[in-house]
Protein backbone atom coordinates (compact mmCIF):
# COMPACT_ATOMS: atom_id res chain seq x y z
CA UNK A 1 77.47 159.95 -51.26
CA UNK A 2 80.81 159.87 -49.39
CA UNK A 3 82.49 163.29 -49.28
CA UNK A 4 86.44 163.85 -49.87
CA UNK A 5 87.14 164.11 -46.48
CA UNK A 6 84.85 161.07 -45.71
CA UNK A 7 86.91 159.43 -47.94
CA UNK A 8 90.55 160.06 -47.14
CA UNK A 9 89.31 159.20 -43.16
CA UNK A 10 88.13 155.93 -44.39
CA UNK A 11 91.40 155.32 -46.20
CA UNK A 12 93.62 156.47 -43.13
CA UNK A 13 91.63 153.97 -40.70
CA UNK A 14 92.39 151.12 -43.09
CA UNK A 15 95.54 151.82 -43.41
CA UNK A 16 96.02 151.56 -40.20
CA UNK A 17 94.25 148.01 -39.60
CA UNK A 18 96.61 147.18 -42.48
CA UNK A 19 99.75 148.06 -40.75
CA UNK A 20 98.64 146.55 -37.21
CA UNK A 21 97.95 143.41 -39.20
CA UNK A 22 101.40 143.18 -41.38
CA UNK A 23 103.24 144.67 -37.71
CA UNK A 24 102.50 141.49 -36.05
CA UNK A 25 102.55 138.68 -38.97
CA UNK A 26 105.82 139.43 -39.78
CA UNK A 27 107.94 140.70 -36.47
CA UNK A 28 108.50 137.00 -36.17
CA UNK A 29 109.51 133.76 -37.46
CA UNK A 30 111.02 130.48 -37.39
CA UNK A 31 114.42 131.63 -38.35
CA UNK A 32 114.71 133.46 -34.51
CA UNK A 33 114.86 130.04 -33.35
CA UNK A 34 118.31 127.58 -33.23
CA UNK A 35 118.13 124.31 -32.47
CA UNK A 36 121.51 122.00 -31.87
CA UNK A 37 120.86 118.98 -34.29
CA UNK A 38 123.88 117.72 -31.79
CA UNK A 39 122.37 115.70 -29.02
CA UNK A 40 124.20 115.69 -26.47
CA UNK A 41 124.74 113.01 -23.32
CA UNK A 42 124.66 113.96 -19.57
CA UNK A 43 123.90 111.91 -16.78
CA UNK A 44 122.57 109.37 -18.94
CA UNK A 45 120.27 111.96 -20.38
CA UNK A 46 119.84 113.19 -24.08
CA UNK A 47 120.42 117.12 -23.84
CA UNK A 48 118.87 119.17 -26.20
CA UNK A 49 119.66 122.84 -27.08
CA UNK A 50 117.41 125.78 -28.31
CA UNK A 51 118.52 129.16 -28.75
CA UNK A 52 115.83 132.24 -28.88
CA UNK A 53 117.80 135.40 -30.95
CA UNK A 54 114.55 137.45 -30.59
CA UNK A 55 114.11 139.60 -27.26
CA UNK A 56 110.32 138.95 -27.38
CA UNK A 57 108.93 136.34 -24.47
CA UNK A 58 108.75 132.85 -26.52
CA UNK A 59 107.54 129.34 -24.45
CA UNK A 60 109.57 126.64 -25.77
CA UNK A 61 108.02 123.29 -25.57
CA UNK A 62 109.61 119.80 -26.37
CA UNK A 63 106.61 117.08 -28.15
CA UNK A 64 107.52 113.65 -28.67
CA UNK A 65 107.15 113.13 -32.10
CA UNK A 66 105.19 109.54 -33.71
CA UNK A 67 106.53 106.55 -32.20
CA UNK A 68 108.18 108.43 -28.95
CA UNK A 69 106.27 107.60 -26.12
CA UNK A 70 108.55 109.35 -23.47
CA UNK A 71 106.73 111.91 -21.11
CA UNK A 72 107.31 115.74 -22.13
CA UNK A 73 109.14 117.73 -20.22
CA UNK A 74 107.93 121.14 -18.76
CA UNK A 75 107.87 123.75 -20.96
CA UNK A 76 110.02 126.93 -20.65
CA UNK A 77 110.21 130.54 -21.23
CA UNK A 78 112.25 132.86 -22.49
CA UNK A 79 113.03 136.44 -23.53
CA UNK A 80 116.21 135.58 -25.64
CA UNK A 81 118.76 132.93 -25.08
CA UNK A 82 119.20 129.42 -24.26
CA UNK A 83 116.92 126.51 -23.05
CA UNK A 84 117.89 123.35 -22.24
CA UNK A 85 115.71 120.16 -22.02
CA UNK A 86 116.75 116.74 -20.27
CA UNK A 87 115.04 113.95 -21.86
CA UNK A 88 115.40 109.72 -21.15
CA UNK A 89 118.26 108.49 -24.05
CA UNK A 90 116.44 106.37 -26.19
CA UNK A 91 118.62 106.27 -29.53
CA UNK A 92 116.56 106.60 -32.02
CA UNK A 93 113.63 108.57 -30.62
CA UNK A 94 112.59 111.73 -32.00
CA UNK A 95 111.60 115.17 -30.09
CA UNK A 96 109.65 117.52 -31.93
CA UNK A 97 110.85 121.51 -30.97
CA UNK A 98 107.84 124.01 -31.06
CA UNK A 99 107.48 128.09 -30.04
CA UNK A 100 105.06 130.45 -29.01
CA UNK A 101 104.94 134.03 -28.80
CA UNK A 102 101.63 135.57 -27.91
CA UNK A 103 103.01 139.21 -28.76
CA UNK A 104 103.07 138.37 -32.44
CA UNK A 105 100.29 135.44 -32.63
CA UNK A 106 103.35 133.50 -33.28
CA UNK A 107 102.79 129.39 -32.84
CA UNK A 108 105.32 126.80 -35.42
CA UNK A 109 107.26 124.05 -34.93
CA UNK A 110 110.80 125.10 -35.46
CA UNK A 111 112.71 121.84 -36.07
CA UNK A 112 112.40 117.83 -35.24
CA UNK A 113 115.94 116.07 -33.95
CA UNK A 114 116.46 112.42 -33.43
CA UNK A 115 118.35 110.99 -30.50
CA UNK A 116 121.30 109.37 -32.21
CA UNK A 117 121.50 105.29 -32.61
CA UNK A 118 124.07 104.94 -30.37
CA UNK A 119 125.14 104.58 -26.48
CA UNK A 120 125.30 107.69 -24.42
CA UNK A 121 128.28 107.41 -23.12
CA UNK A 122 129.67 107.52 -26.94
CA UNK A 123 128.19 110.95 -27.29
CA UNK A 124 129.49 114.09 -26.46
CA UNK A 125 128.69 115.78 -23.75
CA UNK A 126 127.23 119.68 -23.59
CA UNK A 127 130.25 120.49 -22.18
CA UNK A 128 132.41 119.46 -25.44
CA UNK A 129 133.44 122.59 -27.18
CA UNK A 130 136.17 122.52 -29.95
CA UNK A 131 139.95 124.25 -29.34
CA UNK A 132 139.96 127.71 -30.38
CA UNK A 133 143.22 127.84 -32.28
CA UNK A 134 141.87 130.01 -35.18
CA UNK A 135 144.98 133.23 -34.52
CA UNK A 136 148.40 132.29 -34.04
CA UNK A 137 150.43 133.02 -31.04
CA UNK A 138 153.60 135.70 -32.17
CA UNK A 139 156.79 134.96 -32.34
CA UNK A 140 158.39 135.18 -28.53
CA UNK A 141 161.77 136.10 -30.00
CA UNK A 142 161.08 139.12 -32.56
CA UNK A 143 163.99 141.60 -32.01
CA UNK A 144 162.47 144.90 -30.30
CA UNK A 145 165.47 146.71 -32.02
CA UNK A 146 163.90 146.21 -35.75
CA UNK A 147 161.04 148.20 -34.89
CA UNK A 148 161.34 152.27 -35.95
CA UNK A 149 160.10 154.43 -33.19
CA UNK A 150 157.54 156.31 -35.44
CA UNK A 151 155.90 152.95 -35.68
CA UNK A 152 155.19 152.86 -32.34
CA UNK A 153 152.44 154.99 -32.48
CA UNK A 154 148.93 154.22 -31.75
CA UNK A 155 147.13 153.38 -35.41
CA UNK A 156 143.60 154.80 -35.94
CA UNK A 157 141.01 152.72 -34.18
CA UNK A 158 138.96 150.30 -36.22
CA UNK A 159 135.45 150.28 -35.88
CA UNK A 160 133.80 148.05 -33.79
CA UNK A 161 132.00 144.98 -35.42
CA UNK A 162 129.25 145.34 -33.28
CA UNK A 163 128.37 148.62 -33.50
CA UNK A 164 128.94 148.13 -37.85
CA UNK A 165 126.72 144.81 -37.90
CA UNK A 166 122.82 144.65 -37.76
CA UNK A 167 121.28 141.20 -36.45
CA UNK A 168 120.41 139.89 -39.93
CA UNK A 169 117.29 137.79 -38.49
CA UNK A 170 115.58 140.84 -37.27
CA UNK A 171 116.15 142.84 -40.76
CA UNK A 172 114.58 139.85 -42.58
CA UNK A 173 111.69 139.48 -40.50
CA UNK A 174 111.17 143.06 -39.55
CA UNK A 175 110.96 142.15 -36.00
CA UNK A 176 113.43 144.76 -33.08
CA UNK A 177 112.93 148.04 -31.55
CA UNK A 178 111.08 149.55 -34.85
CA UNK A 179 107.96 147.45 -34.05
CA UNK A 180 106.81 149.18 -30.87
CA UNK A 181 106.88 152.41 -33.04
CA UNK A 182 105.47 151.09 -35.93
CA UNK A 183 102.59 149.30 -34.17
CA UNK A 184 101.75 153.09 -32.27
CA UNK A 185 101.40 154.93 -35.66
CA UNK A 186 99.51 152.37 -36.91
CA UNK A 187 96.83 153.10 -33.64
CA UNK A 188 97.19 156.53 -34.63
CA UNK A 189 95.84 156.54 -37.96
CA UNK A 190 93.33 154.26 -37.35
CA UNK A 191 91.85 156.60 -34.08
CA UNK A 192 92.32 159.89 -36.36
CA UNK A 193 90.81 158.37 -39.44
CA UNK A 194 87.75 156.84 -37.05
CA UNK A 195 87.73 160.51 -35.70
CA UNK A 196 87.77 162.15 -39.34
CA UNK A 197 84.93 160.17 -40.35
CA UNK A 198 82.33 161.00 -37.57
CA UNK A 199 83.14 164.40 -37.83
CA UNK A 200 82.31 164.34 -41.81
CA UNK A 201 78.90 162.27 -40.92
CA UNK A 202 78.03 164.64 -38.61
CA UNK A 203 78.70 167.90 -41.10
CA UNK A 204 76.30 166.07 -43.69
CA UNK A 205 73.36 165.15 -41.14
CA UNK A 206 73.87 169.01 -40.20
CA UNK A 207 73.68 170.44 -43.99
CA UNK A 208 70.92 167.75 -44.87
């Protein structure tokens, strides 16, 4: 018969299988990836864009998808940001995007695009970005007299955006700094629970 302390050492060891397990299922997922539905032309070539939002080492690989029978091109890596794959313009053809990242078993396809039906040279290229015209310029000929001199001082400083925002894709797939942590007090339970156990065995054997 299993004694209490047999027990809870048993329950801390699975516990920490558990939490291993659920660490690296869920510290990543298709929603790290961006892909530019927007083909682009350049050079005759259909551009295509992915961006990698997660700091973990992903391979980024472009397939041809049923009906393409253009060559792949090589693969690439990357540990956050932006990859960019030349491939022949053939309007119509489709390129299937797909990720891997080994540190969280990771493998999907992330998104198929399609080569629009059209020339190249009618596309845009990647260089094409729109006007920023979002804040108006001020008015060059407000009167510097209208302004009272105890409005000239400094207001309180706002807080910064980026230190008030959290990347929302890492807080829905529990992915960031938090998983290194979690992933080591997982190992911990499951080496003092392994360690608990023996111990107990080895108490019974002695008072049998």
């Amino acid at each position: 018969m299993i004694s209490k302390r047999g027990f809870a050492a048993a329950l801390a060891g699975g516990a920490g299988v558990v939490l291993l397990s659920t660490t690296s299922a869920f510290a990543c997922s298709i929603k790290n990836f961006e892909v530019d539905s927007n083909v682009a032309c350049s050079n005759g070539q259909a551009v295509i864009t992915v961006t990698d939002t997660e700091s973990a080492s992903a391979t980024i690989s472009l397939v041809p998808a049923a009906g393409n029978t253009a060559t792949a091109p090589a693969s690439q890596t990357l540990s956050g940001g932006t990859a960019t794959f030349d491939v022949p313009w053939s309007a119509g053809a489709s390129w299937t995007v797909h990720a891997d990242v080994p540190q969280y078993n990771f493998s999907e396809d992330i998104k198929t695009v399609t080569v629009p039906k059209q020339d190249c040279a009618a596309a845009p290229t990647p260089t094409d970005t729109p006007t920023a015209s979002a804040t108006p310029s001020a008015p060059a000929s407000a009167p510097a007299s209208t302004v009272p001199v105890a409005a000239t001082s400094a207001p309180a400083a706002a807080p910064s955006a980026s230190a008030s925002s959290a990347p929302a894709t890492l807080a829905e797939t529990g992915g960031g700094n938090s998983s290194g942590l979690i992933a080591a007090a997982a190992g911990a339970l499951v080496v003092v629970g392994g360690g608990a156990l023996f111990m107990a065995r080895r108490k019974a054997r002695g008072n049998a």
